[in-house]
N, C-alpha and C. Protein backbone atom coordinates (compact mmCIF):
# COMPACT_ATOMS: atom_id res chain seq x y z
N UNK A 1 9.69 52.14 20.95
CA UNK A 1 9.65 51.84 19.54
C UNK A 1 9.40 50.34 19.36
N UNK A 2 8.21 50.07 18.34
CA UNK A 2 8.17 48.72 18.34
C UNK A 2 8.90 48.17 17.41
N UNK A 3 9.46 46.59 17.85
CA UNK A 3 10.24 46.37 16.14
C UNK A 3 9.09 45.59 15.56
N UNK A 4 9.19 45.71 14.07
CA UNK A 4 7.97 45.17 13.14
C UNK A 4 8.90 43.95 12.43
N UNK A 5 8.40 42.96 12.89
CA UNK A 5 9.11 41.46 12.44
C UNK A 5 8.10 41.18 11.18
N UNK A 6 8.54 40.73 10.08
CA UNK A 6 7.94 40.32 8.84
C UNK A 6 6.69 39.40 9.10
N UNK A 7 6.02 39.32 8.35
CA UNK A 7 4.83 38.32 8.51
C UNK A 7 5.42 36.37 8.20
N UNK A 8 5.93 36.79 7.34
CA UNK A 8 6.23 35.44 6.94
C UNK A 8 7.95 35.53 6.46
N UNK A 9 8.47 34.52 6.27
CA UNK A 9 9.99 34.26 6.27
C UNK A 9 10.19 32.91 5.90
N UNK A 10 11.15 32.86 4.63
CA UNK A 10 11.71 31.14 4.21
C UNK A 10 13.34 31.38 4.75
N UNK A 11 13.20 29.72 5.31
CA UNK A 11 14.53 29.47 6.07
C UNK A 11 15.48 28.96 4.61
N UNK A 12 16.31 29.78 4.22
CA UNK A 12 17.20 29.22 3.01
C UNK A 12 18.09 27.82 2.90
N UNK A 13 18.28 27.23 4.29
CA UNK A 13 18.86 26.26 4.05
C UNK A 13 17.82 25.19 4.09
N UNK A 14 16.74 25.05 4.54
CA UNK A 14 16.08 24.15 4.54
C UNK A 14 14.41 23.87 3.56
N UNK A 15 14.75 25.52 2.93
CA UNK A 15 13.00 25.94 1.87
C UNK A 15 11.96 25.96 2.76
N UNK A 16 11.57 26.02 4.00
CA UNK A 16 10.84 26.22 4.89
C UNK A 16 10.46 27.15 4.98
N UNK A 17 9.16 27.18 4.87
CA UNK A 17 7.99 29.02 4.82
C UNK A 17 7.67 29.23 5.82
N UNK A 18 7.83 29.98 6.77
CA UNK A 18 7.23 30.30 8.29
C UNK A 18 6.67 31.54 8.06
N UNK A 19 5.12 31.45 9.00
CA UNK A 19 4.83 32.87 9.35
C UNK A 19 3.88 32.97 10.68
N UNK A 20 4.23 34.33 10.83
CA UNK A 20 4.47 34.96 12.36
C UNK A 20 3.00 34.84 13.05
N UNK A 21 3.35 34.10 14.01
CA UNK A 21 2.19 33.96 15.03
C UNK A 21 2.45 34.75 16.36
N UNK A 22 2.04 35.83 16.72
CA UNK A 22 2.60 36.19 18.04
C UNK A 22 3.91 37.07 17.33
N UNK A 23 4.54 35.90 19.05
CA UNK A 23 5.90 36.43 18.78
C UNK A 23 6.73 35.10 18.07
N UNK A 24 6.40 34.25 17.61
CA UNK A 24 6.95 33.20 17.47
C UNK A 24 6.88 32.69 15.63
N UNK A 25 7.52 32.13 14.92
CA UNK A 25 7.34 31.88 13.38
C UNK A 25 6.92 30.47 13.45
N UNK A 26 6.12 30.13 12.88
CA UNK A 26 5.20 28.66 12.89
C UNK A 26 5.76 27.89 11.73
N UNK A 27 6.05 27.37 11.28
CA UNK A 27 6.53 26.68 9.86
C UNK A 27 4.72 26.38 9.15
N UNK A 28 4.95 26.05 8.22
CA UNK A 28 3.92 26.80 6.98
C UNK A 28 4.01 24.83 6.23
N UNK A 29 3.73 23.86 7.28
CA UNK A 29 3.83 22.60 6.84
C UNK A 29 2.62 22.05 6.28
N UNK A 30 2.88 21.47 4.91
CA UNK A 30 1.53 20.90 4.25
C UNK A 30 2.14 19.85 3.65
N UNK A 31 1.24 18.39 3.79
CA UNK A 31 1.30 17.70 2.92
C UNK A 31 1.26 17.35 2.14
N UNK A 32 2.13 16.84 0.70
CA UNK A 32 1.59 16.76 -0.50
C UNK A 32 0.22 16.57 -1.17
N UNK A 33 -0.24 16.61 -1.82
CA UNK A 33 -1.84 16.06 -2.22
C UNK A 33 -1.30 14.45 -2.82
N UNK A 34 -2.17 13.77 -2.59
CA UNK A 34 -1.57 11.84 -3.18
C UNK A 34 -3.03 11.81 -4.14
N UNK A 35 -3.12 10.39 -5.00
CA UNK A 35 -3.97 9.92 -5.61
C UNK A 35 -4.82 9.94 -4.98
N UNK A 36 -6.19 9.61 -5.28
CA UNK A 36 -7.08 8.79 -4.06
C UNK A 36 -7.10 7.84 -4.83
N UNK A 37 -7.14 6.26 -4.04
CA UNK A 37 -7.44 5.11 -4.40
C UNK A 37 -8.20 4.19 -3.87
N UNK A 38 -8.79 3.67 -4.22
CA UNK A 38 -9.71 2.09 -3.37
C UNK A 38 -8.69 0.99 -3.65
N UNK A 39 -8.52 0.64 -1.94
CA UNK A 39 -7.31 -0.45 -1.79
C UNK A 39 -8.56 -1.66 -1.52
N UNK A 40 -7.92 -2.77 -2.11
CA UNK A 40 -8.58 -3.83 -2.11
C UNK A 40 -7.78 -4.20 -0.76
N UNK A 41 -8.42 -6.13 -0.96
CA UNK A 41 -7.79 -6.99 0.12
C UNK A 41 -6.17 -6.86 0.26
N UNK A 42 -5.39 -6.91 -1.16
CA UNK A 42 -3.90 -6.99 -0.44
C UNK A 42 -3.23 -5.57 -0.68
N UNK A 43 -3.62 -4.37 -0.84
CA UNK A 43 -3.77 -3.08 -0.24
C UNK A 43 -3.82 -2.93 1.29
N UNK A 44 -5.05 -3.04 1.41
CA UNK A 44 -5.25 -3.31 3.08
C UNK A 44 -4.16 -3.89 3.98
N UNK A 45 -3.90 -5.01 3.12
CA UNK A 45 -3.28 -6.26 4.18
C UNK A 45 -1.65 -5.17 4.08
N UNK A 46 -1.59 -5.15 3.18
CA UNK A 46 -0.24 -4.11 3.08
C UNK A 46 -0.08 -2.45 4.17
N UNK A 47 -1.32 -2.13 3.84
CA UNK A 47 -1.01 -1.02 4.69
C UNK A 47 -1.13 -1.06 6.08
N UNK A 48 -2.17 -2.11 6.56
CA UNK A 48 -1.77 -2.81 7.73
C UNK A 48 -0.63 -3.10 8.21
N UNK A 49 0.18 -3.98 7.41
CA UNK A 49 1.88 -4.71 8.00
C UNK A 49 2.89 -3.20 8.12
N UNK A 50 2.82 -2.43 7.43
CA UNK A 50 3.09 -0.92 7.48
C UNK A 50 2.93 -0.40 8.57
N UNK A 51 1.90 -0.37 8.74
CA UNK A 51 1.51 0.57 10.56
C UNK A 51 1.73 -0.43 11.52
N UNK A 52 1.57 -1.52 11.60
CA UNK A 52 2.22 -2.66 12.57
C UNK A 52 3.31 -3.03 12.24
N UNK A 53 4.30 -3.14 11.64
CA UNK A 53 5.67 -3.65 11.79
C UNK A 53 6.70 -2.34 11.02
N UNK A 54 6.37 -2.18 10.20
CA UNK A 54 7.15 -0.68 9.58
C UNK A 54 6.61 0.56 9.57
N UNK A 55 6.40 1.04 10.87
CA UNK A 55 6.17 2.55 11.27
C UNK A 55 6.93 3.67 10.85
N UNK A 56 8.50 3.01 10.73
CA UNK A 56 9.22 4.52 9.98
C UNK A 56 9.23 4.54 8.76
N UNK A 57 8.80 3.33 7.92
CA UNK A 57 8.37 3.43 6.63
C UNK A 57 7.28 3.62 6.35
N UNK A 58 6.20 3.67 6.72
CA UNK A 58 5.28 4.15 7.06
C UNK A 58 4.74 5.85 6.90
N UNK A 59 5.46 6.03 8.05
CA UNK A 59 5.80 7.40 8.50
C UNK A 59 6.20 8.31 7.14
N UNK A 60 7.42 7.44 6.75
CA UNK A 60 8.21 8.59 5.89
C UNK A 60 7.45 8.50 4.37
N UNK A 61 6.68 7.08 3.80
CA UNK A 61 6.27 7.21 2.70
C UNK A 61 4.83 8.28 2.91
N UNK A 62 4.35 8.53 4.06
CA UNK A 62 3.00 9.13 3.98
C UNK A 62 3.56 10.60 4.08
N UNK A 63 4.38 10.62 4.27
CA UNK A 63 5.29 12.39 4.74
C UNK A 63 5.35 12.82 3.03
N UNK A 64 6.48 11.26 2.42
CA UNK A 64 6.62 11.90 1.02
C UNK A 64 5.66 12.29 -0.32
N UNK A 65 4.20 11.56 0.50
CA UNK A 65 3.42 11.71 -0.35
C UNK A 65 3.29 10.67 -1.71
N UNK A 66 4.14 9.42 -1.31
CA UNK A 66 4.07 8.23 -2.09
C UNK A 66 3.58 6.88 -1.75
N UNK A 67 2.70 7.08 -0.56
CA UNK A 67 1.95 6.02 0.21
C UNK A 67 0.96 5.37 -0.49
N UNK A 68 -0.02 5.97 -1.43
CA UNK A 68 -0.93 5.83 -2.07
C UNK A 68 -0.28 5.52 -3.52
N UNK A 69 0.52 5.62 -3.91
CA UNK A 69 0.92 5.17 -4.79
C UNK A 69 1.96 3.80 -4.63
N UNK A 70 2.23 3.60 -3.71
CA UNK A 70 3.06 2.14 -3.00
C UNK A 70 1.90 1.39 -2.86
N UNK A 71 0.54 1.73 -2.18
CA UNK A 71 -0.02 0.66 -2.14
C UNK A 71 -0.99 0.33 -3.39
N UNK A 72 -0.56 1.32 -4.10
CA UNK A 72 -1.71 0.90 -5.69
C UNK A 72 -1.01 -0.34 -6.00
N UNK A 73 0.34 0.05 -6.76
CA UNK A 73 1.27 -0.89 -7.10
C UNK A 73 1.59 -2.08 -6.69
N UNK A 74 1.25 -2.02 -4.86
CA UNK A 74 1.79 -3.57 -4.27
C UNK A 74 0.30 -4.73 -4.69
N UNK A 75 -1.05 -3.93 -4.69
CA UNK A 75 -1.95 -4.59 -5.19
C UNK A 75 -2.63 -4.89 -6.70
N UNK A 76 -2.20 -4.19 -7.66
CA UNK A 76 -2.13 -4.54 -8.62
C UNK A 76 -1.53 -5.91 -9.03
N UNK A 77 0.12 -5.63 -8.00
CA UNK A 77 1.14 -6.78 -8.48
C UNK A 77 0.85 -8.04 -8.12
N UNK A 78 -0.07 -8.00 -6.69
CA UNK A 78 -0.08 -8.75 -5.88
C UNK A 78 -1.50 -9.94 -6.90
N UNK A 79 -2.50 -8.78 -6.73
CA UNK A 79 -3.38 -9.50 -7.78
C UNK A 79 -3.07 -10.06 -8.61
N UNK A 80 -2.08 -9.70 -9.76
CA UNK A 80 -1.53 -10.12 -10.63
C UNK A 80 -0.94 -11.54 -10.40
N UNK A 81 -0.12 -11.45 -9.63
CA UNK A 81 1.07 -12.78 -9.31
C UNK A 81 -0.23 -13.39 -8.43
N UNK A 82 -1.26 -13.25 -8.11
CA UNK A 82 -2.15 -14.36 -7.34
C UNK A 82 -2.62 -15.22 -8.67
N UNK A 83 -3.42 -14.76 -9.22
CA UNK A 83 -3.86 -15.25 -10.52
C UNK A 83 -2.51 -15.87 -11.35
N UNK A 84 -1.63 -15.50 -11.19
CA UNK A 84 -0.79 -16.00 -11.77
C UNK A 84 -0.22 -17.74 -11.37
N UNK A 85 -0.29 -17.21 -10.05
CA UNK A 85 -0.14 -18.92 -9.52
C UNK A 85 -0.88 -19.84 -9.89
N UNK A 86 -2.23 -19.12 -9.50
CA UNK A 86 -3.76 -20.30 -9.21
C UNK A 86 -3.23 -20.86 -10.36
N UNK A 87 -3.24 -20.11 -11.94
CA UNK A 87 -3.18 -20.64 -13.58
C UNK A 87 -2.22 -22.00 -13.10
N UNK A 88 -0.95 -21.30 -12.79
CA UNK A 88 0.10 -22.47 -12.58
C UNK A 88 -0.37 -23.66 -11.80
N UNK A 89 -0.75 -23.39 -10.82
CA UNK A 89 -1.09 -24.94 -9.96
C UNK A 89 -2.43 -25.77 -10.34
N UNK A 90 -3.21 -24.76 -11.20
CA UNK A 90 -4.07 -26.00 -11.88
C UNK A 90 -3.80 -26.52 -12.91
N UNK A 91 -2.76 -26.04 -13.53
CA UNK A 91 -1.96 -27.16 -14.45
C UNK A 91 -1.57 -28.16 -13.50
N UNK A 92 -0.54 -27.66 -12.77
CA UNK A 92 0.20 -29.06 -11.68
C UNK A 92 -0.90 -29.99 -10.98
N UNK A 93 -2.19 -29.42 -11.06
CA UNK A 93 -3.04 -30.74 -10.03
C UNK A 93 -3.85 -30.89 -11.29
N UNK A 94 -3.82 -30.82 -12.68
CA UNK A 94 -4.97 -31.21 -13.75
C UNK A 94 -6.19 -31.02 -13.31
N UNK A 95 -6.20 -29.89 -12.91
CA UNK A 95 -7.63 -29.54 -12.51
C UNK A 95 -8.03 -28.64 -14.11
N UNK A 96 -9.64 -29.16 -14.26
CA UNK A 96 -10.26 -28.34 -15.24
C UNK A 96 -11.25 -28.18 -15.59
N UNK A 97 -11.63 -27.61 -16.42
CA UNK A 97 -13.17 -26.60 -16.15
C UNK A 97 -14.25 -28.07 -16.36
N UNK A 98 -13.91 -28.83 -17.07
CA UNK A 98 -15.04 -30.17 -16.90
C UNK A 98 -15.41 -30.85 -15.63
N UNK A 99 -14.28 -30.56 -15.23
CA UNK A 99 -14.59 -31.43 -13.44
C UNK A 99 -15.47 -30.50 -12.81
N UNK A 100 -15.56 -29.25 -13.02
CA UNK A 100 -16.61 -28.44 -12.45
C UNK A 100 -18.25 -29.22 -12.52
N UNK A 101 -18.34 -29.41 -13.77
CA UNK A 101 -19.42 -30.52 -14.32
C UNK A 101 -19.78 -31.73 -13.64
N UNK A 102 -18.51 -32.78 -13.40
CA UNK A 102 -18.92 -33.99 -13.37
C UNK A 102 -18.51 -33.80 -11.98
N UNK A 103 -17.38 -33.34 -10.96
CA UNK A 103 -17.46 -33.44 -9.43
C UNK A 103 -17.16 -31.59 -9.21
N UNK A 104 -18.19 -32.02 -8.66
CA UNK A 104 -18.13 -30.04 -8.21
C UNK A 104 -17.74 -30.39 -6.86
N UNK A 105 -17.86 -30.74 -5.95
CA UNK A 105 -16.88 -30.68 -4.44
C UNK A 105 -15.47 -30.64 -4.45
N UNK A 106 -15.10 -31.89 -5.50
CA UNK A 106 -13.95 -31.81 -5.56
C UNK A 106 -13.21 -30.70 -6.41
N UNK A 107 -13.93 -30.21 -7.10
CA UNK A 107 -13.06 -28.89 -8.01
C UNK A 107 -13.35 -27.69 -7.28
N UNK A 108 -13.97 -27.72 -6.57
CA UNK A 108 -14.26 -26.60 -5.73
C UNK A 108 -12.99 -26.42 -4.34
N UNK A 109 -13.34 -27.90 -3.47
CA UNK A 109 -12.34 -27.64 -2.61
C UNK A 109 -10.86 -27.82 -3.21
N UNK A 110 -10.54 -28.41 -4.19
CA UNK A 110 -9.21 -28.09 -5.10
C UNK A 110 -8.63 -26.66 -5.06
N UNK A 111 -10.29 -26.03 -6.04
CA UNK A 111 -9.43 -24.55 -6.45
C UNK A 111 -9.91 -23.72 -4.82
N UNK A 112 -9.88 -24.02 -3.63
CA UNK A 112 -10.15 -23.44 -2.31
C UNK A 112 -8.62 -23.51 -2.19
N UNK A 113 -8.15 -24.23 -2.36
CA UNK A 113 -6.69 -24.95 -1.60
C UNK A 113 -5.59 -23.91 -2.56
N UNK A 114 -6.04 -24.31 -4.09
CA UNK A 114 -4.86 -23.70 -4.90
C UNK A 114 -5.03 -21.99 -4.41
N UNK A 115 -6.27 -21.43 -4.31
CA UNK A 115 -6.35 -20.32 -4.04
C UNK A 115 -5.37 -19.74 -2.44
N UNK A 116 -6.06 -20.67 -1.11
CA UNK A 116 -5.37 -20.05 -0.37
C UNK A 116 -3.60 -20.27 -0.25
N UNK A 117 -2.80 -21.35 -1.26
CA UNK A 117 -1.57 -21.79 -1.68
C UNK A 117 -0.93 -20.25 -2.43
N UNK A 118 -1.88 -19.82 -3.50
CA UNK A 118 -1.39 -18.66 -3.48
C UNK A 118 -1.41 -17.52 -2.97
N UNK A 119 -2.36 -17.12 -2.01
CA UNK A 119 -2.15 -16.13 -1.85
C UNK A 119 -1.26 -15.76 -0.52
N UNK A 120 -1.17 -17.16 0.01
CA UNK A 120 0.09 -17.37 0.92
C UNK A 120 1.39 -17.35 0.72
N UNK A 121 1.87 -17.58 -0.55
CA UNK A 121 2.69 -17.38 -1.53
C UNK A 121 3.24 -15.58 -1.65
N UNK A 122 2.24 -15.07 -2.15
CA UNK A 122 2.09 -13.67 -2.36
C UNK A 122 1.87 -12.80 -0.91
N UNK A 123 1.70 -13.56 -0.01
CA UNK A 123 1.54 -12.44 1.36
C UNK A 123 2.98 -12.21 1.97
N UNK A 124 3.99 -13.87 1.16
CA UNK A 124 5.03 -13.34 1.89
C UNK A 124 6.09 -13.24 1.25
N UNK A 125 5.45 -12.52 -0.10
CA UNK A 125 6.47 -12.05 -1.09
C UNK A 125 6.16 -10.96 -1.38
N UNK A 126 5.24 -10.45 -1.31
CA UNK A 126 4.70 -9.03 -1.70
C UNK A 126 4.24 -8.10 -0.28
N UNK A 127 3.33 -8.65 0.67
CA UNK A 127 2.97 -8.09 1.84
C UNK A 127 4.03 -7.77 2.89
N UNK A 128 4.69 -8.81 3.09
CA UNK A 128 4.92 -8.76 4.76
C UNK A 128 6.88 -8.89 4.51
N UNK A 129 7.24 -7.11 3.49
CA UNK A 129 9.20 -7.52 2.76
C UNK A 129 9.57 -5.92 3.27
């Protein structure tokens, strides 16, 4: 007499759907569906420091299906608070749109400097926490 084992079966303590392969129950694992997004530069740089230094965070935000939505947010913010500085530090060095006019090297390598000031600022306040 054969015994006839169910096709499929949920484990009650854990909501787990298994179904029957063989002789054996397979769990019935799928990942959430996430946004799709286009990650810019501090996207990238973010999901980078993620897979190189925080693997179990990593791990567990891509499990929960909130990975793509962590890195929308860290680059939005990040953009945000970049631009936010540059504004600030060309007040502090009186840099302004006329000097573009009368010395362009110097307003150029100025706003080079204020630029990489912030976003050095923001890589290690927003990227690499």
């Amino acid at each position: 007499m054969e015994n006839k084992l169910p096709k499929t079966k949920i484990d009650e303590r854990t909501g787990i759907e298994y179904h029957l392969e063989g002789d054996y129950y397979i769990p019935n694992l799928v990942m959430p569906k996430q946004e799709k997004i286009t990650l810019n530069k501090y996207g990238r740089m973010r999901l980078n420091y993620l897979k190189e230094h925080k693997k179990a965070d990593y791990t567990i935000m891509l499990m929960n299906g909130t990975l793509n939505a962590h890195l929308k947010e860290i680059q939005e913010t990040a953009q945000n608070r970049v631009e936010q500085i540059i504004n600030q530090l060309k007040v502090k060095s009186n840099l302004t749109e006329d000097m573009k006019n009368t010395d362009i090297l110097y307003w150029v390598g100025t706003m080079n400097s204020i630029k990489a000031q912030a976003e050095e600022i923001v890589y290690n306040e927003l990227i690499c926490v």
